[in-house]
C-alpha atoms as a PDB file:
ATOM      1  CA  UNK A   1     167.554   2.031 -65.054  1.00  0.00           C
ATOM      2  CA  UNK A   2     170.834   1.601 -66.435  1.00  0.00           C
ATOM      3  CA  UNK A   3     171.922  -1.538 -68.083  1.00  0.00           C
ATOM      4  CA  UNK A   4     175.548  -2.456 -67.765  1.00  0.00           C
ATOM      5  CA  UNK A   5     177.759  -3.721 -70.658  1.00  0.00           C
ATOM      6  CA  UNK A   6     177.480  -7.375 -69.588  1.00  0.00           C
ATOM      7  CA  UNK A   7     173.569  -7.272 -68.101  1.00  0.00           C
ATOM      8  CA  UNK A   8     169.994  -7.953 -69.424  1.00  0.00           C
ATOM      9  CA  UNK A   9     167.054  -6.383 -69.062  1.00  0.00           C
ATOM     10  CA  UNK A  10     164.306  -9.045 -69.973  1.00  0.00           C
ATOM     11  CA  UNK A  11     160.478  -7.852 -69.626  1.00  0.00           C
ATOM     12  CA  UNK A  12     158.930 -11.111 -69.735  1.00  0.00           C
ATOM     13  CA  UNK A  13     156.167 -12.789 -71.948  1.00  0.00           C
ATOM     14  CA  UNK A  14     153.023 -11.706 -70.107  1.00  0.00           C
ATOM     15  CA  UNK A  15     152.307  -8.147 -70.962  1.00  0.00           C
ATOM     16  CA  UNK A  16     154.261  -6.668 -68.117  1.00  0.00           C
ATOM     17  CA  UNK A  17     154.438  -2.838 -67.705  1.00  0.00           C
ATOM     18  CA  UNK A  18     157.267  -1.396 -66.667  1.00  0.00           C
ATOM     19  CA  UNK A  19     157.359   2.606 -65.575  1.00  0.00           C
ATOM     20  CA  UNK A  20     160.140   4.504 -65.147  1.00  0.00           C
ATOM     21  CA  UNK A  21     158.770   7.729 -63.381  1.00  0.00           C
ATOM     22  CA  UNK A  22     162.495   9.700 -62.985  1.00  0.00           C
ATOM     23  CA  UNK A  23     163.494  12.243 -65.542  1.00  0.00           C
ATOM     24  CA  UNK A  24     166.416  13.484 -66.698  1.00  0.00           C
ATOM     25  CA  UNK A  25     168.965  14.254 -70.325  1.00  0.00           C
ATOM     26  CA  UNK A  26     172.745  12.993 -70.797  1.00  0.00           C
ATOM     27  CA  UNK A  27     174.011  10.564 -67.822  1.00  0.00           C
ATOM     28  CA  UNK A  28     171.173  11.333 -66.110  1.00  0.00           C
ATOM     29  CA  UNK A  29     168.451  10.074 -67.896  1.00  0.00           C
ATOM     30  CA  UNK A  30     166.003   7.835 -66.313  1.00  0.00           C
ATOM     31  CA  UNK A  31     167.395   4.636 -69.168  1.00  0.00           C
ATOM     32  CA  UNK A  32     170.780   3.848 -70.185  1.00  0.00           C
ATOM     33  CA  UNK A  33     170.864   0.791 -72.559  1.00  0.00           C
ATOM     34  CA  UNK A  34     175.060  -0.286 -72.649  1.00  0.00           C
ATOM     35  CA  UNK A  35     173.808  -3.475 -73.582  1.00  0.00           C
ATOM     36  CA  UNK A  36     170.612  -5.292 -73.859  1.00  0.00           C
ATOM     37  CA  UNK A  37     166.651  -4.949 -73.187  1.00  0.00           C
ATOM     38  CA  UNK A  38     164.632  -7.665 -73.722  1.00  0.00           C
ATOM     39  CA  UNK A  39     161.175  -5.952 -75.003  1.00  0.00           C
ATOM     40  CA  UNK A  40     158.478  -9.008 -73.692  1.00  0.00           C
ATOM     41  CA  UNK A  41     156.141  -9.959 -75.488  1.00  0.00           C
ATOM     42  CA  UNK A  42     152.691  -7.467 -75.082  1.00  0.00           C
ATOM     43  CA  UNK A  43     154.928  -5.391 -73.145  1.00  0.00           C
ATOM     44  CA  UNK A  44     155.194  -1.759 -72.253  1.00  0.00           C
ATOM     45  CA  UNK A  45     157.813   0.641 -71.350  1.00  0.00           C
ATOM     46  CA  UNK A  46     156.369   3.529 -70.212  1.00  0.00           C
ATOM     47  CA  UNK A  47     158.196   6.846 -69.266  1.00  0.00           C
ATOM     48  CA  UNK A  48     156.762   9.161 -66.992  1.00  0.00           C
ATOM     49  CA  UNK A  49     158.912  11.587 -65.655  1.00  0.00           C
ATOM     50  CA  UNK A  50     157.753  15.718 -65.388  1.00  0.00           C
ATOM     51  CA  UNK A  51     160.668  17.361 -66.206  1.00  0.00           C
ATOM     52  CA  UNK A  52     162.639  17.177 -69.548  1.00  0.00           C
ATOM     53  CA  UNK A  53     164.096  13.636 -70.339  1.00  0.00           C
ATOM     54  CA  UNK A  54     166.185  11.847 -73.336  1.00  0.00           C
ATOM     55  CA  UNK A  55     164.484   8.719 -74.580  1.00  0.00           C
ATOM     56  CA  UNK A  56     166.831   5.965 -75.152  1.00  0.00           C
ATOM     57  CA  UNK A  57     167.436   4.269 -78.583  1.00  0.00           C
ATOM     58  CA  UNK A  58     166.111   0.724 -78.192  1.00  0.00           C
ATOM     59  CA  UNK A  59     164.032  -2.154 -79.238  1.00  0.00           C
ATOM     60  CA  UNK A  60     160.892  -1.761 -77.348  1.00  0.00           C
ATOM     61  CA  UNK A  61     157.277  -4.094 -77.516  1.00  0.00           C
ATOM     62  CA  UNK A  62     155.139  -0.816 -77.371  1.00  0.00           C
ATOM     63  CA  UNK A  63     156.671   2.375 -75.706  1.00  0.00           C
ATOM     64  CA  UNK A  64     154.462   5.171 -73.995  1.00  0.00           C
ATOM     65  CA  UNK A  65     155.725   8.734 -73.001  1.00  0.00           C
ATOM     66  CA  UNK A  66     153.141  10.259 -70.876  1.00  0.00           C
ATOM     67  CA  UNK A  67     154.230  12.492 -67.919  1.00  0.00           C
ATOM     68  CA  UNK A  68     152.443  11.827 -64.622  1.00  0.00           C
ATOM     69  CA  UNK A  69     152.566  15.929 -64.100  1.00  0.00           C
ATOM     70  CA  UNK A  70     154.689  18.643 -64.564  1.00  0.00           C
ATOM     71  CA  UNK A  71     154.950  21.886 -66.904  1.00  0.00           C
ATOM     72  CA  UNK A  72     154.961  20.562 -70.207  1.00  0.00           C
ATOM     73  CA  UNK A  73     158.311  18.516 -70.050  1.00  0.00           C
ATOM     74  CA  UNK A  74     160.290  18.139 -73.717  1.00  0.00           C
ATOM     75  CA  UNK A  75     161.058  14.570 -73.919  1.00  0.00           C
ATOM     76  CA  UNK A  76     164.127  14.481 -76.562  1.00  0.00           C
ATOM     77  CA  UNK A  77     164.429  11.544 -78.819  1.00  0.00           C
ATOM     78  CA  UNK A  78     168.468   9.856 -78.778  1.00  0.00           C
ATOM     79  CA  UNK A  79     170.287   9.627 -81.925  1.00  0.00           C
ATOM     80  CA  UNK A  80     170.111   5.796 -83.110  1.00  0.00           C
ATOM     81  CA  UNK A  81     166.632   3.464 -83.932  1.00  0.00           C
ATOM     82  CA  UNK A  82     164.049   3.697 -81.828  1.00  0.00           C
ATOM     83  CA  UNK A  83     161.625   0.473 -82.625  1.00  0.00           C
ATOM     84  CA  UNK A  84     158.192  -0.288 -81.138  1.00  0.00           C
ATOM     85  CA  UNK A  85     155.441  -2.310 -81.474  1.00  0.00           C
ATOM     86  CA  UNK A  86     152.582   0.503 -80.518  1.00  0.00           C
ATOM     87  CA  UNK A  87     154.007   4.070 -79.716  1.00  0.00           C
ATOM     88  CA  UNK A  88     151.470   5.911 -77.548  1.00  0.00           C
ATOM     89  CA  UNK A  89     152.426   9.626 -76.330  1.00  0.00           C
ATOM     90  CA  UNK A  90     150.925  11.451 -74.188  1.00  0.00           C
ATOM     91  CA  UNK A  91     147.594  11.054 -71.598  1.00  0.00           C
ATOM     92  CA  UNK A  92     145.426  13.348 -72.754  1.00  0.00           C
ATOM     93  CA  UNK A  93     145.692  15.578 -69.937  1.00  0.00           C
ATOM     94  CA  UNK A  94     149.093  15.883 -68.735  1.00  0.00           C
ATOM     95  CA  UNK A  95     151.189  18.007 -71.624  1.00  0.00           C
ATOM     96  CA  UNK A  96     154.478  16.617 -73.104  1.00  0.00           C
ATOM     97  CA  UNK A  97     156.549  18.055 -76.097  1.00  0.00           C
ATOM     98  CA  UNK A  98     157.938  15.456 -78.400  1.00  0.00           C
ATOM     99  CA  UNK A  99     161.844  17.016 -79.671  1.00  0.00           C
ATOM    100  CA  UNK A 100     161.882  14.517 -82.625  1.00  0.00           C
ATOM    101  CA  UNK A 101     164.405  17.024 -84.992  1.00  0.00           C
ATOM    102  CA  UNK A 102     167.407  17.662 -82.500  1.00  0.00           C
ATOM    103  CA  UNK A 103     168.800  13.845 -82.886  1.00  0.00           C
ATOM    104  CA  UNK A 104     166.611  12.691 -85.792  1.00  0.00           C
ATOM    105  CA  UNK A 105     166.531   8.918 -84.833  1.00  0.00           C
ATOM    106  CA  UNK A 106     165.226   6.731 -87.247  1.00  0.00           C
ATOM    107  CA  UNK A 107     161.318   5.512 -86.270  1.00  0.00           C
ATOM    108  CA  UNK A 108     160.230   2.449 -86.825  1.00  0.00           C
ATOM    109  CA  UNK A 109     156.628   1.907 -85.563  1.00  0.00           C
ATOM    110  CA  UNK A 110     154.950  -1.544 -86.360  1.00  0.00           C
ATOM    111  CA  UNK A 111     151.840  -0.979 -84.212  1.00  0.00           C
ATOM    112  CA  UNK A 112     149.117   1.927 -83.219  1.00  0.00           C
ATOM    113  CA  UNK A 113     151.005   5.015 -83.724  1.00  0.00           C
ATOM    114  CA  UNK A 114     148.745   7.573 -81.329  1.00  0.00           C
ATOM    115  CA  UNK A 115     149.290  11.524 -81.078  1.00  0.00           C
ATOM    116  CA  UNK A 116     147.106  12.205 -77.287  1.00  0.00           C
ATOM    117  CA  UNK A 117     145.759  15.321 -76.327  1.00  0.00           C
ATOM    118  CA  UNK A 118     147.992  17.967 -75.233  1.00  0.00           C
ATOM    119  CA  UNK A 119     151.094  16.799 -77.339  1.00  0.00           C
ATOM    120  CA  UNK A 120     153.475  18.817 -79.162  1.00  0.00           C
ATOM    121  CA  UNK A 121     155.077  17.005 -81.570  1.00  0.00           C
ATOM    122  CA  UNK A 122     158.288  18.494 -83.342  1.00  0.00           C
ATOM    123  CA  UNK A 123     159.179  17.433 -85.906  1.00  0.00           C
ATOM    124  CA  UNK A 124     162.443  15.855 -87.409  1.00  0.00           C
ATOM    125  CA  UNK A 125     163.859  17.514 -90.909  1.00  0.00           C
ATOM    126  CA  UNK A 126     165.907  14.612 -91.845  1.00  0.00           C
ATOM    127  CA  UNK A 127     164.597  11.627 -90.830  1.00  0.00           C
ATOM    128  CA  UNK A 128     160.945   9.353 -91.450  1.00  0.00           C
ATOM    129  CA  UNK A 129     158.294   7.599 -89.543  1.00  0.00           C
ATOM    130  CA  UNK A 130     158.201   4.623 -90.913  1.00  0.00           C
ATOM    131  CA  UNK A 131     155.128   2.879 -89.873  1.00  0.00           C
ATOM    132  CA  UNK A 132     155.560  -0.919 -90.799  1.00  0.00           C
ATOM    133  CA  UNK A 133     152.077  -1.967 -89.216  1.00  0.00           C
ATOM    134  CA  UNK A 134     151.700  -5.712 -88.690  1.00  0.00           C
ATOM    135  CA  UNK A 135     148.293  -6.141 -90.347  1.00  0.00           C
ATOM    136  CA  UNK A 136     145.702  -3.602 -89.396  1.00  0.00           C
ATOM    137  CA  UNK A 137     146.780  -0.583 -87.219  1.00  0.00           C
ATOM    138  CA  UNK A 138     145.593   2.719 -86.035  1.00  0.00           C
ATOM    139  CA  UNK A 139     147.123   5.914 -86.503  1.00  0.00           C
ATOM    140  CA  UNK A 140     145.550   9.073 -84.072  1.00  0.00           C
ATOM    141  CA  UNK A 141     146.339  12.083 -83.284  1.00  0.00           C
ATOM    142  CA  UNK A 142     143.627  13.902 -80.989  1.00  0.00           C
ATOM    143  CA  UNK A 143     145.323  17.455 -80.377  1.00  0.00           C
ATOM    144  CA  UNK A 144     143.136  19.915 -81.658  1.00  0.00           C
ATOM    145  CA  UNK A 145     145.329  21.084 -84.194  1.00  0.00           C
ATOM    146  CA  UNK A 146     146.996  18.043 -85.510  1.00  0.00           C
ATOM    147  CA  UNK A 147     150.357  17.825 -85.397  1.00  0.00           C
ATOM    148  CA  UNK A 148     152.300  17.805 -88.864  1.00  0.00           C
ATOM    149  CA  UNK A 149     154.834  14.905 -87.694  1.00  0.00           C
ATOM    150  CA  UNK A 150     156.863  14.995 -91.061  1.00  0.00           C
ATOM    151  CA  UNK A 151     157.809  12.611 -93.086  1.00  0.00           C
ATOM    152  CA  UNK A 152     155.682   9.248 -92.737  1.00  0.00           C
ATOM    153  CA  UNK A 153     156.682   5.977 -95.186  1.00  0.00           C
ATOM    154  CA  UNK A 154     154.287   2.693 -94.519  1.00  0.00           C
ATOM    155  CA  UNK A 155     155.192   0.087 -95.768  1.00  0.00           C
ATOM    156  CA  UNK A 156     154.941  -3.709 -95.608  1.00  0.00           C
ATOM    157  CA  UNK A 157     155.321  -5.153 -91.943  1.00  0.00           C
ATOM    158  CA  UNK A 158     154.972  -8.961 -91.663  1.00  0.00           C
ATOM    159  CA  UNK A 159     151.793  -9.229 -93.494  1.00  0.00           C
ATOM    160  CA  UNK A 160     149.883  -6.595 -95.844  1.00  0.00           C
ATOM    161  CA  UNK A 161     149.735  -3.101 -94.237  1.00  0.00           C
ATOM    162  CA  UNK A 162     146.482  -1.423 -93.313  1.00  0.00           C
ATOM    163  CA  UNK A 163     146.838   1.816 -91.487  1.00  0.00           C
ATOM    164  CA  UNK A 164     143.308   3.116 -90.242  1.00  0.00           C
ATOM    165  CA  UNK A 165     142.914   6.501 -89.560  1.00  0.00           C
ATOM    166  CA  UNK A 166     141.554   7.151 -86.027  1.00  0.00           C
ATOM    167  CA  UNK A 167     141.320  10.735 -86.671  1.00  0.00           C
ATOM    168  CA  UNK A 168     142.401  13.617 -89.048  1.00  0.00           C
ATOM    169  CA  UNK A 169     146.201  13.984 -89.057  1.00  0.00           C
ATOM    170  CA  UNK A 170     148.986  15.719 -90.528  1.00  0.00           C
ATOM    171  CA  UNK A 171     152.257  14.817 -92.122  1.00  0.00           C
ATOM    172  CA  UNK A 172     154.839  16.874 -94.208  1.00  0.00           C
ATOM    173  CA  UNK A 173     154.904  14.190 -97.017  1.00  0.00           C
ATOM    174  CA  UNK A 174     153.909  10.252 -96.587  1.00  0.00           C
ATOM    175  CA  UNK A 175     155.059   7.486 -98.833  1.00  0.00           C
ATOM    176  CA  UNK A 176     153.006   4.485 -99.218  1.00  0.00           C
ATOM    177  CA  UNK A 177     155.775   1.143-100.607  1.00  0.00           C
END
């Protein structure tokens, strides 16, 4: 999917899902944002691709990165703000690595924030998860050893923050405004 410098890409208000299954880093990466994505309301953009991939900066409703197969692709984070209501990675079976550190874009998670099974997560040395839940949200990270995914800041979203945990995790340092 690439979106021109004068197009849209508008998801909708119904809780579409929309999965892009290619893969691939630089100009060939499977979304290239020159302009605008409409995130939907209750929507999803999913990636799926099994081989390594670069995850476009956007503005998303709730992103998932959960390869359909392969050998453990890396999916690489771009430089830039990646935004999202719920951020879901991985499917519990198929394994993905998360390269958080080699562009250190700035996370900004204001839903479920959920580690799967089989996800290595690595993470960034400059830059913070901020989790900005809109009331009560989940954070889970199911991998048998959790993942340390670095620095975490939650603070207020549009109402009072609650972050549940829905299992143990593991941060380098987390900062509670």
């Amino acid at each position: 999917l690439n979106i021109g410098a004068n197009d849209t890409f508008d998801l909708g208000a119904s809780g579409y899902t929309f999965t892009l299954t290619g893969s691939g880093t630089g100009l060939s990466r499977p979304f290239i944002n020159n302009n605008t994505l409409t995130a939907g309301s209750s929507s999803t953009f999913k990636f799926t691709g099994t081989t390594d991939s670069d995850i476009q900066n956007a503005t998303y409703d709730n992103l998932t990165l959960a390869p359909s197969g392969g050998s453990n692709p890396t999916y690489a984070l771009m430089t830039g703000t990646i935004a999202t209501d719920s951020f879901i990675i991985g499917d519990g079976s198929n394994a993905v690595t998360i390269d958080w550190n080699t562009n250190d874009p700035t996370l900004n998670v204001a839903g479920d924030f959920t580690l799967s099974a089989s996800v290595t997560w690595t993470k960034s040395t400059t830059a913070t998860l901020n989790l900005r839940p809109r009331g009560t949200k989940t954070w889970t990270d199911s991998n048998s050893t959790k993942q340390d995914v670095g620095a975490v800041s939650v603070a207020n979203g549009s109402v009072t923050p609650t972050i549940n945990l829905g299992s143990s995790v593991s941060a380098t340092s987390l900062t509670i405004d």
